[in-house]
N, C-alpha and C. Protein backbone atom coordinates (compact mmCIF):
# COMPACT_ATOMS: atom_id res chain seq x y z
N UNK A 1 37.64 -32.69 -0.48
CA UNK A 1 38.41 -32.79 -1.72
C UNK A 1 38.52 -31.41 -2.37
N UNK A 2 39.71 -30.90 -2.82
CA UNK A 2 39.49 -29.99 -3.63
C UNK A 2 38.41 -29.84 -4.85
N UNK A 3 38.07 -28.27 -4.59
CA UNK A 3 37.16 -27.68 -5.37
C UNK A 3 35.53 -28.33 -4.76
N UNK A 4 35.60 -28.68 -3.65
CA UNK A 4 34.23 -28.99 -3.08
C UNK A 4 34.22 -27.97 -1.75
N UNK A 5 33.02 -27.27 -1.38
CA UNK A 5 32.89 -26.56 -0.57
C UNK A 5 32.93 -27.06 0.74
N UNK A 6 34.34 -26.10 1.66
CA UNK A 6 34.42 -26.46 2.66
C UNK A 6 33.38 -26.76 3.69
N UNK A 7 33.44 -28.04 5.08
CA UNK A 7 32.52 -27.99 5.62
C UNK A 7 32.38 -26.58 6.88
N UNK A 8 31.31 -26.21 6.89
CA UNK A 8 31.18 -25.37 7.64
C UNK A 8 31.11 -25.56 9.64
N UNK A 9 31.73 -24.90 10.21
CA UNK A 9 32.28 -25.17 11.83
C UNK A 9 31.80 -24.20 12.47
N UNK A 10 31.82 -24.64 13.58
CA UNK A 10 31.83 -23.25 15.04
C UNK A 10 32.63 -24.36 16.15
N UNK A 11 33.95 -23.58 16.46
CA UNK A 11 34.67 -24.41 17.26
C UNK A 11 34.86 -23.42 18.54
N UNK A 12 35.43 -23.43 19.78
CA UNK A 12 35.89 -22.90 20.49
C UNK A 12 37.64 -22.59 20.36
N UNK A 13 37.37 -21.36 20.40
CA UNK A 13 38.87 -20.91 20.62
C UNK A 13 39.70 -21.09 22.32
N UNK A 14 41.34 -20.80 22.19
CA UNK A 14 41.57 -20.95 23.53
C UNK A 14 41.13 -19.77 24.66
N UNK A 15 40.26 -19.34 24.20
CA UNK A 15 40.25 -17.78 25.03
C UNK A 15 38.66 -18.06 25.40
N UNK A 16 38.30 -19.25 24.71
CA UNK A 16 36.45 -19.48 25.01
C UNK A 16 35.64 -18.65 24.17
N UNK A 17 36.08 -18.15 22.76
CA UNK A 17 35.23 -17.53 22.02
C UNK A 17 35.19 -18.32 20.84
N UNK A 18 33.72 -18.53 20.47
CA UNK A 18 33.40 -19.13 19.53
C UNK A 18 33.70 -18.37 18.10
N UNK A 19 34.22 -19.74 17.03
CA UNK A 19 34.66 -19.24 15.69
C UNK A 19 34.06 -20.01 14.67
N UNK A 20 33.53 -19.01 13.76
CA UNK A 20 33.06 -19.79 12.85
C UNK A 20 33.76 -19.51 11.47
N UNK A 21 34.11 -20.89 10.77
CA UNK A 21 34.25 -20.61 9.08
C UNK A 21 33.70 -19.79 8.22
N UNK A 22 32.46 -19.67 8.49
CA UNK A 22 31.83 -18.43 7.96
C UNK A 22 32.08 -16.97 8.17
N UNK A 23 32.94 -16.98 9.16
CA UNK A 23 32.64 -15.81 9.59
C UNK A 23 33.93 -15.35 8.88
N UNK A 24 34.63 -15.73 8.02
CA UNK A 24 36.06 -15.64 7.16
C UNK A 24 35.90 -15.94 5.82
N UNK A 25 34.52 -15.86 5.80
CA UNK A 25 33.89 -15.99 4.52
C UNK A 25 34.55 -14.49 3.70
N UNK A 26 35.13 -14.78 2.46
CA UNK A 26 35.93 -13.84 1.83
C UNK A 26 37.32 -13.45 1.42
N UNK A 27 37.89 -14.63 2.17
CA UNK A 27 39.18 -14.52 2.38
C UNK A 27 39.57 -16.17 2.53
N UNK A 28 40.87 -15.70 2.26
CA UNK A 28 41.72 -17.11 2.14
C UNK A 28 41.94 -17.67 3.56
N UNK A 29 42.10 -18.92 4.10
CA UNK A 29 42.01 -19.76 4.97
C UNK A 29 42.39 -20.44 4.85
N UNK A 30 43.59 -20.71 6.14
CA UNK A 30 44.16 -21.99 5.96
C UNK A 30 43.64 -22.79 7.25
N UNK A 31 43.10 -23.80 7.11
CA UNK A 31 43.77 -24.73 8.61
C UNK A 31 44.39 -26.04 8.62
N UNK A 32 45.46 -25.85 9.66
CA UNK A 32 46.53 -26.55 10.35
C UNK A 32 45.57 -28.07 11.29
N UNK A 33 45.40 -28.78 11.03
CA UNK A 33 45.19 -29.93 12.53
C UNK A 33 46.71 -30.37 12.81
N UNK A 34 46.54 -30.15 14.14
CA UNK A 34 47.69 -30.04 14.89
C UNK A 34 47.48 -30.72 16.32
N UNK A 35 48.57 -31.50 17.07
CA UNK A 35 48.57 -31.95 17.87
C UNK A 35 50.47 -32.06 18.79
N UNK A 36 50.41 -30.94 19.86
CA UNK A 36 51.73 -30.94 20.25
C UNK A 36 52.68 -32.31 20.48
N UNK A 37 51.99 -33.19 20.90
CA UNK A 37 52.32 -34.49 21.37
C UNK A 37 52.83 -35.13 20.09
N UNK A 38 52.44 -35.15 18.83
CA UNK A 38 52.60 -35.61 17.95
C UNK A 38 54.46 -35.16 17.05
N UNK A 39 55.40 -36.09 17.19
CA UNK A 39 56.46 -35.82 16.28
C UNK A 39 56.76 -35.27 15.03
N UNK A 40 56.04 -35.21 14.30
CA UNK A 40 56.29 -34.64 13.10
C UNK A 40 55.79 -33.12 12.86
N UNK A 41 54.59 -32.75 14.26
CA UNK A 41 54.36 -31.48 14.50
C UNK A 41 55.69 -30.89 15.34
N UNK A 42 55.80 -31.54 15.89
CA UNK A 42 57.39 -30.69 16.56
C UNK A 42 57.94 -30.32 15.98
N UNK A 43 58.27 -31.31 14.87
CA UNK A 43 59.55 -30.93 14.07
C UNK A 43 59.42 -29.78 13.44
N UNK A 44 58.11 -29.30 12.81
CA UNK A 44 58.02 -28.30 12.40
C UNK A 44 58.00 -27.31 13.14
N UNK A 45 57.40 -27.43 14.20
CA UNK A 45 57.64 -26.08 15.23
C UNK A 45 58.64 -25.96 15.71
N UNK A 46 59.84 -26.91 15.98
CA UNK A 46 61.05 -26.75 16.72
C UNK A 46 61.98 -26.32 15.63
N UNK A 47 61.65 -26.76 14.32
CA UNK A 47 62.77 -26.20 13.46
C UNK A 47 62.27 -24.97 13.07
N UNK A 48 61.54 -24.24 13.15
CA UNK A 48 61.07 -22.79 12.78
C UNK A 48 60.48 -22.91 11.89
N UNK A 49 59.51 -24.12 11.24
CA UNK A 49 59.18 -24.20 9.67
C UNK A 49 57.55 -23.82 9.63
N UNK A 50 56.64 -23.36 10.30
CA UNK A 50 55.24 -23.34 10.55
C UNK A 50 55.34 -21.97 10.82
N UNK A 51 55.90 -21.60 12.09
CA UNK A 51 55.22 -20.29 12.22
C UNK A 51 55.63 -19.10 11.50
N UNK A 52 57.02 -19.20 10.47
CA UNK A 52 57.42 -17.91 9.36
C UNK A 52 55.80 -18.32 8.47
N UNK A 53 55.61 -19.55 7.96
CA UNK A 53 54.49 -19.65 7.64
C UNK A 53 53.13 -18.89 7.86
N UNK A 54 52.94 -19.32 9.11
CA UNK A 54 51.64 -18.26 9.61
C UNK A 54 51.68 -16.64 10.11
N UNK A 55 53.15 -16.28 10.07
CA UNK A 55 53.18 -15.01 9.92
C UNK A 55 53.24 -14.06 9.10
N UNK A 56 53.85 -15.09 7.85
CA UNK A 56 54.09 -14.62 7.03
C UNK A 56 52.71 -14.30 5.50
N UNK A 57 51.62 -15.41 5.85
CA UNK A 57 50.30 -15.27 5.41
C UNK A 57 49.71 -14.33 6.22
N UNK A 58 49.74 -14.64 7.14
CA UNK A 58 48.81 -13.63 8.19
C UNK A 58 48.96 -12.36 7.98
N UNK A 59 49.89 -11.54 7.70
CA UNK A 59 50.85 -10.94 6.99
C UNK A 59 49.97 -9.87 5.56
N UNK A 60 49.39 -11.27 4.73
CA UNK A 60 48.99 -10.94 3.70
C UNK A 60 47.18 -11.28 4.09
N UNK A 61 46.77 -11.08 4.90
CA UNK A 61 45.57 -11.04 5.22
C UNK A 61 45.04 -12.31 5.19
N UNK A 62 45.69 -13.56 5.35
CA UNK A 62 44.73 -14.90 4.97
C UNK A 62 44.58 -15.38 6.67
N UNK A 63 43.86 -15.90 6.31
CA UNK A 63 43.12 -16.65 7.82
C UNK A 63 43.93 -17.90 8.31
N UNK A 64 44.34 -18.27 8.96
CA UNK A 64 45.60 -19.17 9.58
C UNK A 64 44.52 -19.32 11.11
N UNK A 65 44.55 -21.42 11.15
CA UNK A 65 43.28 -21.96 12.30
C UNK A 65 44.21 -22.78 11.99
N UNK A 66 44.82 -22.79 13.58
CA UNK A 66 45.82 -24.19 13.75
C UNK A 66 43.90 -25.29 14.64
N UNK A 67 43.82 -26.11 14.57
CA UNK A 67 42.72 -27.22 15.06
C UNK A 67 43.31 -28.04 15.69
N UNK A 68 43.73 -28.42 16.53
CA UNK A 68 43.44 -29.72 17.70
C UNK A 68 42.33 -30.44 17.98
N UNK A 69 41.67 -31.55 17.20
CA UNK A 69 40.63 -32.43 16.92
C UNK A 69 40.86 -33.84 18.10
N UNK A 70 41.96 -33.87 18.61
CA UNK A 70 42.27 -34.78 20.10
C UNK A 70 41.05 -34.77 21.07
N UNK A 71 40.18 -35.93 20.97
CA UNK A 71 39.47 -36.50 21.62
C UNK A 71 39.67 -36.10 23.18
N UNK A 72 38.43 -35.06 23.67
CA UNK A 72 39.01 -34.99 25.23
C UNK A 72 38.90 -35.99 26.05
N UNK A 73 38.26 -37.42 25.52
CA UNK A 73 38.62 -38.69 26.51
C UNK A 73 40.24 -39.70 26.40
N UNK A 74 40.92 -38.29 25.01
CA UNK A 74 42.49 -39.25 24.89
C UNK A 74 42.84 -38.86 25.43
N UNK A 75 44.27 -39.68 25.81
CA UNK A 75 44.85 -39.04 26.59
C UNK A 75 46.19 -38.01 26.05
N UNK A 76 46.28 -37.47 25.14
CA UNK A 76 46.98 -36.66 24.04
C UNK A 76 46.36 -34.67 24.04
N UNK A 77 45.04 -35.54 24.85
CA UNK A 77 43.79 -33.95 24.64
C UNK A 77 44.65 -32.89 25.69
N UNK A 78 44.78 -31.89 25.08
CA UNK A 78 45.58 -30.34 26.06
C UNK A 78 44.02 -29.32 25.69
N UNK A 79 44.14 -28.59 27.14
CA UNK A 79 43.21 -28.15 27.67
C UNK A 79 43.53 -26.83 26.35
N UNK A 80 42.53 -25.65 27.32
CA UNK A 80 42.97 -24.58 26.17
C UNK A 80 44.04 -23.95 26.99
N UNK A 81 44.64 -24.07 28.49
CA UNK A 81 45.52 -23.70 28.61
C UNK A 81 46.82 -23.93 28.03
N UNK A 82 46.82 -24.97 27.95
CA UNK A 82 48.10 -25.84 27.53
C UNK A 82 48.31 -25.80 26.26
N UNK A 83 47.23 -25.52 25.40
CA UNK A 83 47.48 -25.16 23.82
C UNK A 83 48.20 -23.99 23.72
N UNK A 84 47.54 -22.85 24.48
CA UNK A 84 47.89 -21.36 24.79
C UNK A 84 49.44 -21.76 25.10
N UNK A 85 49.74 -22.40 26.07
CA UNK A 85 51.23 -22.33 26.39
C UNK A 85 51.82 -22.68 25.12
N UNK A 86 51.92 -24.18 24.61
CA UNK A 86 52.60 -24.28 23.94
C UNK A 86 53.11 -23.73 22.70
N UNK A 87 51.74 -22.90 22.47
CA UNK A 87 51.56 -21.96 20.82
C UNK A 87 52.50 -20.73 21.25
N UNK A 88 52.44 -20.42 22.34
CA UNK A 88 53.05 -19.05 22.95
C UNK A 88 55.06 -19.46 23.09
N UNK A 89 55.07 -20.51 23.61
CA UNK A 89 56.60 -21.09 23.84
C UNK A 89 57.20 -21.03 22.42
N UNK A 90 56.04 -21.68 21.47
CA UNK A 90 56.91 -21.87 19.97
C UNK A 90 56.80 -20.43 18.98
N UNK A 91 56.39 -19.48 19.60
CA UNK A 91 56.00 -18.01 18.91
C UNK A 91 54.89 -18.38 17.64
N UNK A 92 53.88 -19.10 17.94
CA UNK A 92 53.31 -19.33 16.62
C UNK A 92 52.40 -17.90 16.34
N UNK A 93 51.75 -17.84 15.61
CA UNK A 93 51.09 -17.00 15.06
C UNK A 93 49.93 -16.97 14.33
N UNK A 94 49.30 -18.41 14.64
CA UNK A 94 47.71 -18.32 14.05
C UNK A 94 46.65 -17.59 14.41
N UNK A 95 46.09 -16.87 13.56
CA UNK A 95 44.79 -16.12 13.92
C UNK A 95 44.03 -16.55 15.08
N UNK A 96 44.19 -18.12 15.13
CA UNK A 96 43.00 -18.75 16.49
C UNK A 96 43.55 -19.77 16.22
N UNK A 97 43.71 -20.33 17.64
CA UNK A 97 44.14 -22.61 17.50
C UNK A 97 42.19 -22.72 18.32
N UNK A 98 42.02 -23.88 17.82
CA UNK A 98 40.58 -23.95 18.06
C UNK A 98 40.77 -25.45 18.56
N UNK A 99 39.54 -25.97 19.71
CA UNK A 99 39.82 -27.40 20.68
C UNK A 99 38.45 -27.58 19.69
N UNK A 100 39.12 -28.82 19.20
CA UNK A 100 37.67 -29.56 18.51
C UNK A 100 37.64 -30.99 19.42
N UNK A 101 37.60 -31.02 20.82
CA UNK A 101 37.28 -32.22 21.75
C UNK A 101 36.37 -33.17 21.37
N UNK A 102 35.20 -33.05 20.56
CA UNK A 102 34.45 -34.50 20.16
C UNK A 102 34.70 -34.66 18.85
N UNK A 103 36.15 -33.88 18.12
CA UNK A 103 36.48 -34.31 16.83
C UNK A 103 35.75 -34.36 15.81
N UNK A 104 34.56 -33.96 16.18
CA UNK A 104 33.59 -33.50 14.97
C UNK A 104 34.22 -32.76 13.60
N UNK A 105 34.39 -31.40 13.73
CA UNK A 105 35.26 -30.86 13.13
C UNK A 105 36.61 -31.91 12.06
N UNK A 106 37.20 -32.59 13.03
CA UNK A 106 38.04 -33.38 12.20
C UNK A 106 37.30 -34.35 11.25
N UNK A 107 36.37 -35.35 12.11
CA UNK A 107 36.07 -36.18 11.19
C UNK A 107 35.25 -35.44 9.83
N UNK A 108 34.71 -34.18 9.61
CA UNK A 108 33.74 -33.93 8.70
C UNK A 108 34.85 -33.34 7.55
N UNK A 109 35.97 -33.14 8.10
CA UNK A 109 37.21 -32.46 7.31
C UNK A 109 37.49 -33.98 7.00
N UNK A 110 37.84 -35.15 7.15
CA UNK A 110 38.44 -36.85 7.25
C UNK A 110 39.62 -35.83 7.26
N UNK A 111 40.13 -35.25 8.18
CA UNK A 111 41.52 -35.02 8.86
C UNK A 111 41.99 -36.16 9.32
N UNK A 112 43.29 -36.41 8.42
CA UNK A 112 43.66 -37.96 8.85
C UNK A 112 44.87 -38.22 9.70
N UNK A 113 46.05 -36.51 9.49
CA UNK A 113 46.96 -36.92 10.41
C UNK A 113 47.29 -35.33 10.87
N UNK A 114 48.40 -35.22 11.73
CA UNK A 114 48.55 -34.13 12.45
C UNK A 114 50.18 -33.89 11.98
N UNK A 115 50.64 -33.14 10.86
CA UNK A 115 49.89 -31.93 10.37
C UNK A 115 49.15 -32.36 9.10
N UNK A 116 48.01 -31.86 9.15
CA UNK A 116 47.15 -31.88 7.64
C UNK A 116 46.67 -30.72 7.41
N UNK A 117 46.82 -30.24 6.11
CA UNK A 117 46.75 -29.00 6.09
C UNK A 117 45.38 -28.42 4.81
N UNK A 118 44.39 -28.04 4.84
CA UNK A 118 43.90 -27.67 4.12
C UNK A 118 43.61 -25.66 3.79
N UNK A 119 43.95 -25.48 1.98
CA UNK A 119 43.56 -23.94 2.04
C UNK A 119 42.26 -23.62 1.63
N UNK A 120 41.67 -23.15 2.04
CA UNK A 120 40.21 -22.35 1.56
C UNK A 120 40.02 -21.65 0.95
N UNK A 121 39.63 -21.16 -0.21
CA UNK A 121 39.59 -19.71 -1.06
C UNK A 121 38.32 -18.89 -0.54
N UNK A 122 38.29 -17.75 -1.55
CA UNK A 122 37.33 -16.67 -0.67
C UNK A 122 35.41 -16.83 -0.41
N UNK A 123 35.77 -17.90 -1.62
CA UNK A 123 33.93 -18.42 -1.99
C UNK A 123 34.20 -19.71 -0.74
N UNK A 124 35.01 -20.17 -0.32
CA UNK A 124 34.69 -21.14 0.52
C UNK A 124 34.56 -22.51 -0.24
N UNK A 125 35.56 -22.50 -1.15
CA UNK A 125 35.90 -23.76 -1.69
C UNK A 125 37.18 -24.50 -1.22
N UNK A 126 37.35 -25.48 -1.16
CA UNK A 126 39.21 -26.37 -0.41
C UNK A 126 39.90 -26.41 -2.03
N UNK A 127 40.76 -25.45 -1.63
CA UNK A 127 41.79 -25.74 -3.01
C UNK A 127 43.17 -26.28 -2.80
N UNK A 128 43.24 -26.59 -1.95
CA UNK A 128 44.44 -27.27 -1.36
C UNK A 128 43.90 -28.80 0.00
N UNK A 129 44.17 -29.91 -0.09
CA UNK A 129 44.35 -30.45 1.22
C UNK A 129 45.32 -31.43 1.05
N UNK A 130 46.05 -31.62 1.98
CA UNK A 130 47.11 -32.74 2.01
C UNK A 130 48.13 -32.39 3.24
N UNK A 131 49.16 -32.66 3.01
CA UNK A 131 50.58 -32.44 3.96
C UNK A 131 51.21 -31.06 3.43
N UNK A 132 51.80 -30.82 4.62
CA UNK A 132 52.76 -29.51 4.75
C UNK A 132 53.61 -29.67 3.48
N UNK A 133 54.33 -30.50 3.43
CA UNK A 133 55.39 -30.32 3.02
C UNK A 133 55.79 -31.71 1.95
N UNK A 134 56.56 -31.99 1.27
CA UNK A 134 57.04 -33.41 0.87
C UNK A 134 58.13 -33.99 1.65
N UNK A 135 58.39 -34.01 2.42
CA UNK A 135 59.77 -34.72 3.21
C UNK A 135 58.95 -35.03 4.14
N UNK A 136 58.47 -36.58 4.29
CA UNK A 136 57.58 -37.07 4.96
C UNK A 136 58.13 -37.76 6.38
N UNK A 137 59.08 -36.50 6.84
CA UNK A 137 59.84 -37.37 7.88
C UNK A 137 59.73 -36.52 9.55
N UNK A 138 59.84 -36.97 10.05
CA UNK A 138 59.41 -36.13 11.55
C UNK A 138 61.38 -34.97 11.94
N UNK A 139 62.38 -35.76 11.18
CA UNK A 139 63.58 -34.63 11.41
C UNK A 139 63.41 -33.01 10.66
N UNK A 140 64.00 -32.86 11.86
CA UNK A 140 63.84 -31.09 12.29
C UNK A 140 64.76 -30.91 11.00
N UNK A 141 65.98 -31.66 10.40
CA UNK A 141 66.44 -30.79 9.69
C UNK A 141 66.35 -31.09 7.98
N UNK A 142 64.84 -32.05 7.84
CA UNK A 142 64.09 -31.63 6.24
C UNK A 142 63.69 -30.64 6.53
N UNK A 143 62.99 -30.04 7.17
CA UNK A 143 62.26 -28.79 7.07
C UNK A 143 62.73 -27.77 6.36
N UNK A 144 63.82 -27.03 6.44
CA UNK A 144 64.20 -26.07 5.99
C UNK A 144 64.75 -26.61 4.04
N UNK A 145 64.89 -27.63 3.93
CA UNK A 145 65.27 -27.88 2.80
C UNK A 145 63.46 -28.32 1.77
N UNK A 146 62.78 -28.65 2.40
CA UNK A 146 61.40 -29.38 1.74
C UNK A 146 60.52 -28.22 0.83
N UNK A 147 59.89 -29.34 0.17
CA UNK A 147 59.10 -28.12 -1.06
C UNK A 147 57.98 -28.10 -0.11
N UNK A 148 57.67 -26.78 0.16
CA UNK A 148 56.38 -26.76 1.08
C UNK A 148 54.96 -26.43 0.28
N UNK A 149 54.05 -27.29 0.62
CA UNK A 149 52.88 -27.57 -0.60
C UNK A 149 52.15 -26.46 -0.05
N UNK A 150 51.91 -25.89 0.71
CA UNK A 150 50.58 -25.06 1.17
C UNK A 150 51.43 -23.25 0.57
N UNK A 151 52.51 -23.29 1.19
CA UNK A 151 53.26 -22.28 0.71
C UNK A 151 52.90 -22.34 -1.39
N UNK A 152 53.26 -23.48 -1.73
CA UNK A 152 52.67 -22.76 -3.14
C UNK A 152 51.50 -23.06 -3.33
N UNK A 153 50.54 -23.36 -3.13
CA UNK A 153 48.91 -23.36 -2.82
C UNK A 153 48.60 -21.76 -2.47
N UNK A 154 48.66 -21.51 -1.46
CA UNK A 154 48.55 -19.90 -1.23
C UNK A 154 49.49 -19.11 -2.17
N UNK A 155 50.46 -19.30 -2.39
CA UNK A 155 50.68 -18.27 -3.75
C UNK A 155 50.53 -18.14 -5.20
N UNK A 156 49.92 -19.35 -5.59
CA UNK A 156 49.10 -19.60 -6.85
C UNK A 156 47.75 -19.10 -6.52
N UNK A 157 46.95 -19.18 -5.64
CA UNK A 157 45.61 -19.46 -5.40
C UNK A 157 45.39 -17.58 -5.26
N UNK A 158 46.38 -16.98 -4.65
CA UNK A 158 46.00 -15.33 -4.06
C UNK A 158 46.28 -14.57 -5.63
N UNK A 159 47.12 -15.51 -6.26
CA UNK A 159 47.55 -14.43 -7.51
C UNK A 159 46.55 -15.10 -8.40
N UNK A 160 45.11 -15.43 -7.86
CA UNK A 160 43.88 -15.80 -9.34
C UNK A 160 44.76 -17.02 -9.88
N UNK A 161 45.54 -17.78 -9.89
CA UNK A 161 46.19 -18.82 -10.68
C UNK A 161 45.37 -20.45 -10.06
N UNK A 162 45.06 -21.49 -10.71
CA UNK A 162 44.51 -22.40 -10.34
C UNK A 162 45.94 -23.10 -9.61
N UNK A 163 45.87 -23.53 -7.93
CA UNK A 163 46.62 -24.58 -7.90
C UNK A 163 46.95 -25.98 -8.34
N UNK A 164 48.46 -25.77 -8.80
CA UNK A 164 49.11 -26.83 -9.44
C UNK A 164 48.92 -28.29 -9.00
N UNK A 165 49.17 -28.44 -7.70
CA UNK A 165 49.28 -29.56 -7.05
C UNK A 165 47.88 -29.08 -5.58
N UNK A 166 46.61 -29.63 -5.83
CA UNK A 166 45.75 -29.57 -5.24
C UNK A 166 45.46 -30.21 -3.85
N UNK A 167 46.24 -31.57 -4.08
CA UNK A 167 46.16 -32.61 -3.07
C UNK A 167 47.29 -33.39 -3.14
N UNK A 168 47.93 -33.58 -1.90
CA UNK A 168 48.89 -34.64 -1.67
C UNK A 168 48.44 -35.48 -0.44
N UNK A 169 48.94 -36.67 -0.38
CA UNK A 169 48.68 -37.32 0.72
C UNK A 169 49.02 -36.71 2.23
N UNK A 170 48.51 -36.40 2.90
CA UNK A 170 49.44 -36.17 4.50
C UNK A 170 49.82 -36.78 4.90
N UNK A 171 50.76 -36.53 5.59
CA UNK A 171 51.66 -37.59 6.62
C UNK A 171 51.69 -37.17 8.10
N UNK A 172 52.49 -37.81 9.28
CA UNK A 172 52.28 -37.40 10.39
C UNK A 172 51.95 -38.69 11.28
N UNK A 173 51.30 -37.97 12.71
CA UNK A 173 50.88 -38.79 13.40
C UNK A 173 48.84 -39.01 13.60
N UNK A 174 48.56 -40.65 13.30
CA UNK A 174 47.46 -40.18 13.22
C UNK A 174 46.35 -39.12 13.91
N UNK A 175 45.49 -38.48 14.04
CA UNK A 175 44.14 -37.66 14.45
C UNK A 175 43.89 -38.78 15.74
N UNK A 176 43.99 -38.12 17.38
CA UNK A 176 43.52 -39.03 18.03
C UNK A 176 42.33 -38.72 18.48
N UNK A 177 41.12 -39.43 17.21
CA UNK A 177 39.70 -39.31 17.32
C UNK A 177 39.40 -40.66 18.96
């Protein structure tokens, strides 16, 4: 919940190097749970609406962790190759996509759908969690028109301003714990 201190992780990255939340202790943080298989993540990646996002923070020094929490006994779970591909096909740009395979990670976040998005501030508090965006629809062409919630979360939150809208519901496809 906002304004409660994020839970703390060590996940594997796709490259096999371990990452920890802490270790971004200081800085703003966002993470993405994400799942390619899932429709309403497409839409955002196929319409270009995520990765101006993470380039465009990344940009300004904030920490951007797309998470894949997909159970490696579902059948939805992509290896770290296949994350690598697909992040690479859609030009994304997160600092690290991280395989959380026993969903640990998700469930201690209650990451409930794919995309859910939570921001972190520099003390390591959640000042943002909810959905990307308000157009709670999987078409490619809300995206470019939708009020995007994390976009003003990170620009209230970097300019010292308390965010306005802290929490919205997410939408998406559920977390396949």
């Amino acid at each position: 919940a906002p304004g409660t201190t994020a839970p703390e992780f060590t996940l594997t990255d796709t490259a096999g190097k371990p990452v920890k939340l802490s270790d971004y202790k200081g800085k703003f943080v966002v993470l993405e749970w994400t799942n390619p298989d899932c429709p309403f993540v497409q839409a955002q990646y196929n319409a270009d609406a995520m990765q101006p996002l993470q380039k465009e923070w990344g940009g300004k020094d904030v920490v951007w962790l797309a998470i894949n929490s997909t159970n490696k006994d579902h059948g939805e779970y992509k290896t770290p190759v296949q994350m690598n591909a697909w992040m690479k096909d859609k030009q994304a740009a997160p600092k690290a996509v991280l395989l959380d395979g026993t969903s640990a990670t998700g469930r201690a976040y209650a990451a409930k759908t794919t995309p859910h998005m939570f921001v972190i501030d520099p003390a390591g508090k959640v000042v943002y969690n909810g959905a990307i965006d308000d157009k709670r629809t999987a078409r490619e062409s809300d995206r470019k028109s939708a009020n995007n919630y994390v976009r003003a979360a990170l620009t209230e939150a970097t300019a010292g301003k308390p965010v306005t809208v802290p929490s919205t519901a997410p939408y998406g496809c559920s977390v396949k714990y």
